[in-house]
N, C-alpha and C. Protein backbone atom coordinates (compact mmCIF):
# COMPACT_ATOMS: atom_id res chain seq x y z
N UNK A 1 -32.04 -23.81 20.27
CA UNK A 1 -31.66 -24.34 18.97
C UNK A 1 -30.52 -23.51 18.38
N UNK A 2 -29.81 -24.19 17.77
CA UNK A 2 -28.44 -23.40 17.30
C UNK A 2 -29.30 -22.68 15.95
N UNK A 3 -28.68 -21.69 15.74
CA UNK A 3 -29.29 -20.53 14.96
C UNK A 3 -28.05 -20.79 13.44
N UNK A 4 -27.04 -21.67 13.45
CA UNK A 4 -26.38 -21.89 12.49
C UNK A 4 -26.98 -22.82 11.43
N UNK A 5 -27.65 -23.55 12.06
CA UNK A 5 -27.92 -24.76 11.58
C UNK A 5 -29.16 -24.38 9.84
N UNK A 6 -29.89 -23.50 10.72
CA UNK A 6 -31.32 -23.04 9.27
C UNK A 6 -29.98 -21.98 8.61
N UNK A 7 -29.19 -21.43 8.79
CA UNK A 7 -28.53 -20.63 7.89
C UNK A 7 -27.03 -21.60 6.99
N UNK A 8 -26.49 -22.81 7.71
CA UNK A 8 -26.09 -23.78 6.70
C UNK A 8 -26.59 -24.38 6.01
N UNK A 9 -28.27 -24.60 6.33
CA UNK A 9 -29.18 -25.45 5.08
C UNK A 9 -29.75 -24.53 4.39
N UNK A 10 -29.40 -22.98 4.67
CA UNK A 10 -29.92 -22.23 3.57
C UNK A 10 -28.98 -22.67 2.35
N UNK A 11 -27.82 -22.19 2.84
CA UNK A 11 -26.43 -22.24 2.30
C UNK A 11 -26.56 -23.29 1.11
N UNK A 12 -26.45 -24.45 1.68
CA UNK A 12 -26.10 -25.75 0.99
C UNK A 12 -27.53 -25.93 0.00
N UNK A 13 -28.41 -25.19 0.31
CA UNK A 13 -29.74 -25.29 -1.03
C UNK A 13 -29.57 -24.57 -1.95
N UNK A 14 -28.85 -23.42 -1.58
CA UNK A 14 -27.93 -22.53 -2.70
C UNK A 14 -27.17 -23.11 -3.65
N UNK A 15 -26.12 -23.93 -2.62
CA UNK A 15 -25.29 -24.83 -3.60
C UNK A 15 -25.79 -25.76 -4.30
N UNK A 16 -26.82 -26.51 -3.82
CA UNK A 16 -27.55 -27.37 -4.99
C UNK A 16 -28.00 -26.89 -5.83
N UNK A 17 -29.33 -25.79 -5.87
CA UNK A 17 -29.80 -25.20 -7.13
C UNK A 17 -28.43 -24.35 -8.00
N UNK A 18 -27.16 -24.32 -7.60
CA UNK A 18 -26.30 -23.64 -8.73
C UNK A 18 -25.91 -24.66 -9.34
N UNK A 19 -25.52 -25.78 -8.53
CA UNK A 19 -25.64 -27.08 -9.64
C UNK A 19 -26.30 -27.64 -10.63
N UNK A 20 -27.44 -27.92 -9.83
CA UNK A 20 -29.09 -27.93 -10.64
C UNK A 20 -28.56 -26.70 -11.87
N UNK A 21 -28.49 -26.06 -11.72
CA UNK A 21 -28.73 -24.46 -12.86
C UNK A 21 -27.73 -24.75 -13.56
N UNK A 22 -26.26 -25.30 -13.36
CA UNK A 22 -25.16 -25.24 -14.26
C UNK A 22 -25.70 -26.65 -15.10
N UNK A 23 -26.27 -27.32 -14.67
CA UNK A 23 -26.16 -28.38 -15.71
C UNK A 23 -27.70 -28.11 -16.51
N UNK A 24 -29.02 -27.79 -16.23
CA UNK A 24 -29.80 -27.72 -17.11
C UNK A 24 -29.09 -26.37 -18.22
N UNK A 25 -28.16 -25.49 -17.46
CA UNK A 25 -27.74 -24.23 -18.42
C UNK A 25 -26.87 -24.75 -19.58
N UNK A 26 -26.00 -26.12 -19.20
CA UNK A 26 -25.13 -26.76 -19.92
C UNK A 26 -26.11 -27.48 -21.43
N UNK A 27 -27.08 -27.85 -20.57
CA UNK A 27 -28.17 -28.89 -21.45
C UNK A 27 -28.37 -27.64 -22.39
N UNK A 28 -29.08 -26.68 -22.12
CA UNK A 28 -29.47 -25.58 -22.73
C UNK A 28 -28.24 -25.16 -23.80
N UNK A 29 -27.42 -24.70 -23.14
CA UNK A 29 -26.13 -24.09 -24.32
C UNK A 29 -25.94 -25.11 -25.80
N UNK A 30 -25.59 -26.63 -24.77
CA UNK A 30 -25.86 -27.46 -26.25
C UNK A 30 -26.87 -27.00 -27.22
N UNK A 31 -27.47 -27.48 -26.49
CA UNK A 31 -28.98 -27.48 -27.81
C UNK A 31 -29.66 -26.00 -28.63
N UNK A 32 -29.18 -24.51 -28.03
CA UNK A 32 -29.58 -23.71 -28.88
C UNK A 32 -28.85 -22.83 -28.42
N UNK A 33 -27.80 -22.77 -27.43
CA UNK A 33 -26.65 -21.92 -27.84
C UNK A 33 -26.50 -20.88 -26.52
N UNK A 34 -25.33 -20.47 -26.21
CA UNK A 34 -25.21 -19.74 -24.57
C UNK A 34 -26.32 -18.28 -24.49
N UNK A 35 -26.00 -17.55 -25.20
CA UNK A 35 -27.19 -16.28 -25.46
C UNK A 35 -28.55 -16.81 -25.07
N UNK A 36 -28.92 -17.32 -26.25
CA UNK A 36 -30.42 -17.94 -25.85
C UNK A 36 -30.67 -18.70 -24.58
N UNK A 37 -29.54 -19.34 -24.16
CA UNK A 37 -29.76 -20.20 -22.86
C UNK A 37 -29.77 -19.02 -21.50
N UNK A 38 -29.14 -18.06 -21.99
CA UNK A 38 -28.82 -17.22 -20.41
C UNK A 38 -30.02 -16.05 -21.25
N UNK A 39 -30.38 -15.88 -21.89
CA UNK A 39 -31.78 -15.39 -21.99
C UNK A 39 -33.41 -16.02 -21.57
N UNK A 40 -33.63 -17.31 -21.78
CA UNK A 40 -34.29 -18.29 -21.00
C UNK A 40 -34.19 -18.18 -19.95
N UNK A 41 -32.75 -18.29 -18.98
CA UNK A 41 -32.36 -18.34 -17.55
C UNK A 41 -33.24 -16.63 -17.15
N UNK A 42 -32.76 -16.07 -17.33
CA UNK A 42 -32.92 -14.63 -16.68
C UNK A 42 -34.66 -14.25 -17.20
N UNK A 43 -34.96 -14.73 -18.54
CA UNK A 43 -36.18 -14.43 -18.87
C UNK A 43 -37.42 -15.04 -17.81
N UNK A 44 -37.22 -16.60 -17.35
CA UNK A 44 -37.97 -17.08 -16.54
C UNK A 44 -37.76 -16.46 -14.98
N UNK A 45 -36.28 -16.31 -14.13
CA UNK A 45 -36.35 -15.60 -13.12
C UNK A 45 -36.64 -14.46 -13.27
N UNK A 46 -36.53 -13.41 -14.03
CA UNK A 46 -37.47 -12.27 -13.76
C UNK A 46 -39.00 -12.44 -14.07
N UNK A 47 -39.09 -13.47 -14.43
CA UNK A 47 -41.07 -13.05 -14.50
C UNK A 47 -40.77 -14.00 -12.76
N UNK A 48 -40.35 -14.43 -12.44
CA UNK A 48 -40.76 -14.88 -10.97
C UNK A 48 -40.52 -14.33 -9.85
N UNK A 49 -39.40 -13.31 -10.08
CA UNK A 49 -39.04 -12.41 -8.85
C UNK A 49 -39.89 -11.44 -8.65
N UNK A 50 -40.50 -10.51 -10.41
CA UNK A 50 -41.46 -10.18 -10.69
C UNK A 50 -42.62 -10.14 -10.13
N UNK A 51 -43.08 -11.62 -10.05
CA UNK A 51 -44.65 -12.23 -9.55
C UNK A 51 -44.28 -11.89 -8.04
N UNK A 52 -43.11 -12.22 -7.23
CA UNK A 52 -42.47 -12.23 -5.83
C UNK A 52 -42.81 -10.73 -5.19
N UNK A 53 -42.25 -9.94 -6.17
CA UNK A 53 -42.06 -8.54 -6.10
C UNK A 53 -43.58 -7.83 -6.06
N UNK A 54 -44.16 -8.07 -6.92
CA UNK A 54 -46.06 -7.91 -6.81
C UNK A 54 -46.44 -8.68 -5.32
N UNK A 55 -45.78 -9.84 -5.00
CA UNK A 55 -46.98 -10.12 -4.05
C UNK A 55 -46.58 -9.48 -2.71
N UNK A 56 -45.31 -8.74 -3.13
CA UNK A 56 -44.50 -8.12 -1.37
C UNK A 56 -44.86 -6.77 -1.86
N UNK A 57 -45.85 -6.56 -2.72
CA UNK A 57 -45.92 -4.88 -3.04
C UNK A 57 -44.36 -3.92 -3.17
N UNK A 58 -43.66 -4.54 -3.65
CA UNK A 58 -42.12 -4.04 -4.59
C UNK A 58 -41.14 -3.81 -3.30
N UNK A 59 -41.59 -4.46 -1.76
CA UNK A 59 -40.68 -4.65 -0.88
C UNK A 59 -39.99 -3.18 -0.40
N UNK A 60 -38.51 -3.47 -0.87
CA UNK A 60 -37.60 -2.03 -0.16
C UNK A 60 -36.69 -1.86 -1.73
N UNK A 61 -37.87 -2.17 -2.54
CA UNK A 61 -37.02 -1.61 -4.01
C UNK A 61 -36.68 -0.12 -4.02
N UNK A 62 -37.29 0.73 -3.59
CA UNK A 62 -37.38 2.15 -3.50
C UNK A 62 -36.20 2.39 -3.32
N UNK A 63 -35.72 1.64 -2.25
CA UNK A 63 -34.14 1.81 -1.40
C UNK A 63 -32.90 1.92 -2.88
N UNK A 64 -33.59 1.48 -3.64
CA UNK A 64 -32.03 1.26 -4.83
C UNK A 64 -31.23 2.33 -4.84
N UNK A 65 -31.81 3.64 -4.23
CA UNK A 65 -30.79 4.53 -4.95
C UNK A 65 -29.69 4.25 -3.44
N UNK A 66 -30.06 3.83 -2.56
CA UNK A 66 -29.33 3.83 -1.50
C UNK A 66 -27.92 2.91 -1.91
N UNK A 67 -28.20 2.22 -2.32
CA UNK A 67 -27.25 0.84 -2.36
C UNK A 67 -25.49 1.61 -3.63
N UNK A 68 -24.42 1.13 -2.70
CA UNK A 68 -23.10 1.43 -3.77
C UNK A 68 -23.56 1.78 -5.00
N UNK A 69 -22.88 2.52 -6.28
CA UNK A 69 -23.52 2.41 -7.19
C UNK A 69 -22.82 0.95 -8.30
N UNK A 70 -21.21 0.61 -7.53
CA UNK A 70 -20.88 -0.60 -8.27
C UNK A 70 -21.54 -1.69 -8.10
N UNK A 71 -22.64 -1.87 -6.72
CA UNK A 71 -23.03 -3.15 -6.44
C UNK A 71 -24.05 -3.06 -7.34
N UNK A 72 -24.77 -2.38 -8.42
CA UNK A 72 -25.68 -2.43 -9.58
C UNK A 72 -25.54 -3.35 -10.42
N UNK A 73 -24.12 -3.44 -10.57
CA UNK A 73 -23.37 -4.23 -11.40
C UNK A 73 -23.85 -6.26 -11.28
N UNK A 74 -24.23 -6.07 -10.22
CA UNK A 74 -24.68 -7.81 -9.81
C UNK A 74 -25.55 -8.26 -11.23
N UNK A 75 -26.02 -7.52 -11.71
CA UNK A 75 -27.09 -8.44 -12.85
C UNK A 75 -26.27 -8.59 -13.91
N UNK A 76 -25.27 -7.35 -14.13
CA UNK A 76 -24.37 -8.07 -15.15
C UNK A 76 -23.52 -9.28 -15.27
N UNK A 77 -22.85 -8.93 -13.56
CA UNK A 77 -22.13 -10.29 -13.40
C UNK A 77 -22.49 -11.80 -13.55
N UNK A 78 -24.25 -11.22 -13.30
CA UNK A 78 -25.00 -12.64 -12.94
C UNK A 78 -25.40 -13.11 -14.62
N UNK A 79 -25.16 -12.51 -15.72
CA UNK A 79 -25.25 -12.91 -16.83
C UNK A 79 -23.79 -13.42 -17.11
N UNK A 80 -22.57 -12.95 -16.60
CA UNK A 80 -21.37 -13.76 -16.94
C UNK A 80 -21.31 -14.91 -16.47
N UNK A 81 -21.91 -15.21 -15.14
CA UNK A 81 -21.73 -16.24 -14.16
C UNK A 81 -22.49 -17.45 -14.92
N UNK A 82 -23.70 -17.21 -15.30
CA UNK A 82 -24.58 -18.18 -15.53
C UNK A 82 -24.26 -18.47 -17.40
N UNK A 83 -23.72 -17.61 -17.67
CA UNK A 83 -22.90 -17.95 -19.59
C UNK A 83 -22.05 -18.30 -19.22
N UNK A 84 -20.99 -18.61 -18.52
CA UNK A 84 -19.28 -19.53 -18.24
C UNK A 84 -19.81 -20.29 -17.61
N UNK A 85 -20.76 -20.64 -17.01
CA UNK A 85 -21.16 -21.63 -16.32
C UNK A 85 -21.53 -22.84 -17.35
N UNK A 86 -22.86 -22.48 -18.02
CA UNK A 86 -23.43 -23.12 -19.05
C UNK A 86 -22.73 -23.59 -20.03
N UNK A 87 -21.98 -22.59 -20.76
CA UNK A 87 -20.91 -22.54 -21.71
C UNK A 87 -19.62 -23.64 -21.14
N UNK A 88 -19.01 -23.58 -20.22
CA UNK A 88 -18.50 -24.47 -19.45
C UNK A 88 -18.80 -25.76 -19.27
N UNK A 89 -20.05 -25.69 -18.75
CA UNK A 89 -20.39 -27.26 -18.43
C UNK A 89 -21.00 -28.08 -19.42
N UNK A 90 -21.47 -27.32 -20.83
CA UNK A 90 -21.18 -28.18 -22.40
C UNK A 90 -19.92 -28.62 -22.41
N UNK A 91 -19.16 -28.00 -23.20
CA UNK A 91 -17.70 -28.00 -23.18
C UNK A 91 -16.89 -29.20 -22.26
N UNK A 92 -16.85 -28.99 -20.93
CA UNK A 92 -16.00 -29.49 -19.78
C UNK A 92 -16.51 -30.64 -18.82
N UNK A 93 -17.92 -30.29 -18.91
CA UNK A 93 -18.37 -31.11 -17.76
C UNK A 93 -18.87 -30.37 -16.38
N UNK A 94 -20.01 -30.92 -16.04
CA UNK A 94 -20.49 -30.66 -15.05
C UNK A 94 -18.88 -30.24 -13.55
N UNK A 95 -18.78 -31.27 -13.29
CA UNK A 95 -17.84 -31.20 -11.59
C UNK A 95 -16.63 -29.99 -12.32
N UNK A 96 -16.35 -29.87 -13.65
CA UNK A 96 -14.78 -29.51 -13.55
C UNK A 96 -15.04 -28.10 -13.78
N UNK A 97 -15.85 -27.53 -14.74
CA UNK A 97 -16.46 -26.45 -14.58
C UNK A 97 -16.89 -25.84 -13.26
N UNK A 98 -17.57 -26.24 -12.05
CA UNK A 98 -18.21 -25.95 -11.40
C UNK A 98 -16.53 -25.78 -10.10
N UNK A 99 -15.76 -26.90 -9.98
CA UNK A 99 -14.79 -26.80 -9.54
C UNK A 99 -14.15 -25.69 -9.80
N UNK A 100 -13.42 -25.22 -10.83
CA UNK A 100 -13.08 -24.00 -11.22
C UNK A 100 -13.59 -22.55 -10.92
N UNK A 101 -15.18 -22.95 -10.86
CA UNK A 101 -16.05 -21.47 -10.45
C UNK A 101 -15.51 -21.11 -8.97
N UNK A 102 -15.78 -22.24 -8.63
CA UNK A 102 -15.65 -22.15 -7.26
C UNK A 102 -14.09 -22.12 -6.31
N UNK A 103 -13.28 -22.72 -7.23
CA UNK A 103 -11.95 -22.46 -6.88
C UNK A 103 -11.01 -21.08 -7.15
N UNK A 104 -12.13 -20.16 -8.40
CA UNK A 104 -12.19 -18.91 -8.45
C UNK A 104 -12.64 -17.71 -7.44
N UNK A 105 -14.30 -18.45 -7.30
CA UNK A 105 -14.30 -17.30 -6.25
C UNK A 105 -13.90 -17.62 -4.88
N UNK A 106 -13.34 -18.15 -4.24
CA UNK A 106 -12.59 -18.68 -2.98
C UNK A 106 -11.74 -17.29 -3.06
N UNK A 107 -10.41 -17.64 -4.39
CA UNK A 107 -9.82 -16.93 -4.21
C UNK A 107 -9.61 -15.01 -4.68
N UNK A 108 -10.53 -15.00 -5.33
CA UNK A 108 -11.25 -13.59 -5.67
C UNK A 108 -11.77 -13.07 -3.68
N UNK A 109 -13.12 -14.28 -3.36
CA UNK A 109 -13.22 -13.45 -2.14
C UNK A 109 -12.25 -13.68 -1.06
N UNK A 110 -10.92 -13.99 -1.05
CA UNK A 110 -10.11 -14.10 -0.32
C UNK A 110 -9.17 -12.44 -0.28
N UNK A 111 -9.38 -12.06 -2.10
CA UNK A 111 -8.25 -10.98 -1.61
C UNK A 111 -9.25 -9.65 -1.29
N UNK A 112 -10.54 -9.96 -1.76
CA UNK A 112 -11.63 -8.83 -1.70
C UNK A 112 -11.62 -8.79 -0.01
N UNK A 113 -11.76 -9.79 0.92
CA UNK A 113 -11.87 -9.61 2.26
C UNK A 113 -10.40 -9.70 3.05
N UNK A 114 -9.10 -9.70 2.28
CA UNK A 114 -7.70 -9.09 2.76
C UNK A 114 -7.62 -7.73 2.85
N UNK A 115 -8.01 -6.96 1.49
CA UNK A 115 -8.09 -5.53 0.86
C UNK A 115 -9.22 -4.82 2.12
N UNK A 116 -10.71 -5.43 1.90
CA UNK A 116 -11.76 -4.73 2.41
C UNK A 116 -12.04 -3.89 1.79
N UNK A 117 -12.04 -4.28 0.46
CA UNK A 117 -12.88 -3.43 -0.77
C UNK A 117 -14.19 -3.89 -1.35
N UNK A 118 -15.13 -3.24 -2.34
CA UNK A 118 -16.13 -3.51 -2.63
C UNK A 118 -17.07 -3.89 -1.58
N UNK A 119 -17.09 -3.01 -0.26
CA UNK A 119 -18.07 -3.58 0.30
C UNK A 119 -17.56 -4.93 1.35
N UNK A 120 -16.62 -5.38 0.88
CA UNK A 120 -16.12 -6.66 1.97
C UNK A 120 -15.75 -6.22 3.23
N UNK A 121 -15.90 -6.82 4.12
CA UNK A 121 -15.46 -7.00 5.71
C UNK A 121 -13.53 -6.97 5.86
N UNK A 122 -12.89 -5.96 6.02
CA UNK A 122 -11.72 -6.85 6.26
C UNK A 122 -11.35 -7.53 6.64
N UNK A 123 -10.98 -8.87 6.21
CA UNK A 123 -10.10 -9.71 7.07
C UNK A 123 -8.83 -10.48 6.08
N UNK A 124 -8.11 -9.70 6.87
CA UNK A 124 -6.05 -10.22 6.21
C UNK A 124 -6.20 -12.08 6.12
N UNK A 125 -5.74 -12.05 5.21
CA UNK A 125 -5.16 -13.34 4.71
C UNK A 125 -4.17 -14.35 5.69
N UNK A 126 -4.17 -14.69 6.42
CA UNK A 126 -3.34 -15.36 7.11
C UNK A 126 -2.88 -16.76 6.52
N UNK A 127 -2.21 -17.58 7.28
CA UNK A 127 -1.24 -18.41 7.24
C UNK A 127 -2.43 -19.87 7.00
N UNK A 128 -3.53 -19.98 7.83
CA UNK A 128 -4.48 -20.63 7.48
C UNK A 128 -4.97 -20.96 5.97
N UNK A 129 -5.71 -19.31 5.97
CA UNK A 129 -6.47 -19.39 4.30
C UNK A 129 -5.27 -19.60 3.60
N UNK A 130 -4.09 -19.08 3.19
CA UNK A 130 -3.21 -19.90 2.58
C UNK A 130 -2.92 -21.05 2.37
N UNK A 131 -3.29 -21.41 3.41
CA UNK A 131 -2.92 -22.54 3.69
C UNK A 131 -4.19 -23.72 2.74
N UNK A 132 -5.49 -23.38 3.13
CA UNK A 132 -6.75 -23.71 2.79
C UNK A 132 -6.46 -23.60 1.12
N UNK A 133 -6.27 -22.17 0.57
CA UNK A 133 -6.67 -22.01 -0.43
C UNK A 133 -5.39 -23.24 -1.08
N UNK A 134 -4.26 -23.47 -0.96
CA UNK A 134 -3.41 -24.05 -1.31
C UNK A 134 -4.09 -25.57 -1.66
N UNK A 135 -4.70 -26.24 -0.38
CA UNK A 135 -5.24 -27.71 -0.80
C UNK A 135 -6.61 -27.36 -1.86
N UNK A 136 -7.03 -26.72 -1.42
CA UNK A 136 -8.53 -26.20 -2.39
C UNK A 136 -7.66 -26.23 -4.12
N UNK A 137 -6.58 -25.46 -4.23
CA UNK A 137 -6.16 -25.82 -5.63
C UNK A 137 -5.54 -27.00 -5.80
N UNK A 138 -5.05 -27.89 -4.99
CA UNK A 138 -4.77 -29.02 -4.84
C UNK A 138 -5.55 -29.74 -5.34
N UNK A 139 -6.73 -29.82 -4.52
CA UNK A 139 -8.26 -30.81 -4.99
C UNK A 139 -8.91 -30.21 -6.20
N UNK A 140 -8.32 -28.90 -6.58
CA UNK A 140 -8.66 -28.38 -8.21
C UNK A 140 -8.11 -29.19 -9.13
N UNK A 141 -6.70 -29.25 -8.89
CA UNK A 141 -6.23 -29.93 -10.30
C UNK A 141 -6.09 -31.23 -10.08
N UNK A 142 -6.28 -31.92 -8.87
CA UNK A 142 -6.94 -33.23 -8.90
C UNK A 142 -7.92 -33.49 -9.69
N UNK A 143 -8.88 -32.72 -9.44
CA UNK A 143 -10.35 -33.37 -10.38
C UNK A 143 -10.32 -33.11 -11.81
N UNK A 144 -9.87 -32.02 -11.73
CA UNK A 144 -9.70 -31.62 -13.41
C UNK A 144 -8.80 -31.99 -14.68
N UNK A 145 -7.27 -33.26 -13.94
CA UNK A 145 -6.81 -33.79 -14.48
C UNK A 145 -6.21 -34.84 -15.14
C-alpha cells in the first residue's frame, strides 16, 4: 500500500477542519466579537488536548525544554491565525479570506525553505515554485476580485 495516501488524507482533514474553524470563528466574531471568539476557540481546545494529554499521561511534554526556544512562539501565532481568520471571514467572506491565508503562507514558506531558517529544510526557490507561486497569485486575485 502506498504510504502517501493515509498521510494526504491526513493532510486534506486538516484542510477541512481549518475551514470548518474559519467560518464557525467568522460566525463567532460577528456575534460577540474576535477576543471572545479566539478565547472560546483556544478555551475549548485546551480543555481537550488537556483531557488528550491526561489520557497519554502528559506524553513527551517533559521534552519542552528541548524544543528551539522561537518554536514556543506557535501558541501565539496560533492566536493571530485563528483572530485574522475569524475577523476576516466576518468582514470578507469565507473563500477570500481563507485564499489570502493561504496565498500567504505558500509564500512565507517558500522563502523560509529558500533561506533554511527557523527550523526549515533548505530548499532554493527555483524557476518552478516561481513559477507556481506566480499562478497561485493569479488564482488569488481571481477570486478575490
Amino acid at each position: 500500500m502506498n504510504t502517501m495516501i493515509p498521510l494526504l488524507a491526513i493532510a486534506a482533514i486538516g484542510g477541512i477542519a481549518v475551514t470548518l474553524q474559519a467560518q464557525f470563528m467568522g460566525l463567532m466574531d460577528k456575534q460577540i466579537g474576535t477576543l471572545e471568539s479566539i478565547f472560546i476557540t483556544y478555551g475549548g481546545g485546551g480543555l481537550l488536548i488537556g483531557l488528550a494529554m491526561l489520557l497519554s499521561r502528559g506524553g513527551n511534554l517533559a521534552g519542552w525544554q528541548q524544543v528551539p526556544w522561537y518554536a514556543l512562539s506557535a501558541g501565539a501565532f496560533g492566536l493571530i491565525i485563528v483572530g485574522t481568520i475569524g475577523y476576516g471571514t466576518a468582514r470578507l467572506g469565507l473563500v477570500t479570506t481563507l485564499v489570502i491565508v493561504i496565498a500567504a503562507q505558500f509564500i512565507t514558506g517558500a522563502i523560509l525553505d529558500h533561506f533554511g531558517v527557523l527550523g526549515a529544510e533548505h530548499r532554493p526557490v527555483d524557476v518552478n515554485r516561481i513559477f507556481g507561486m506566480g499562478l497561485m497569485l493569479l488564482g488569488t486575485w481571481i477570486i478575490i476580485k
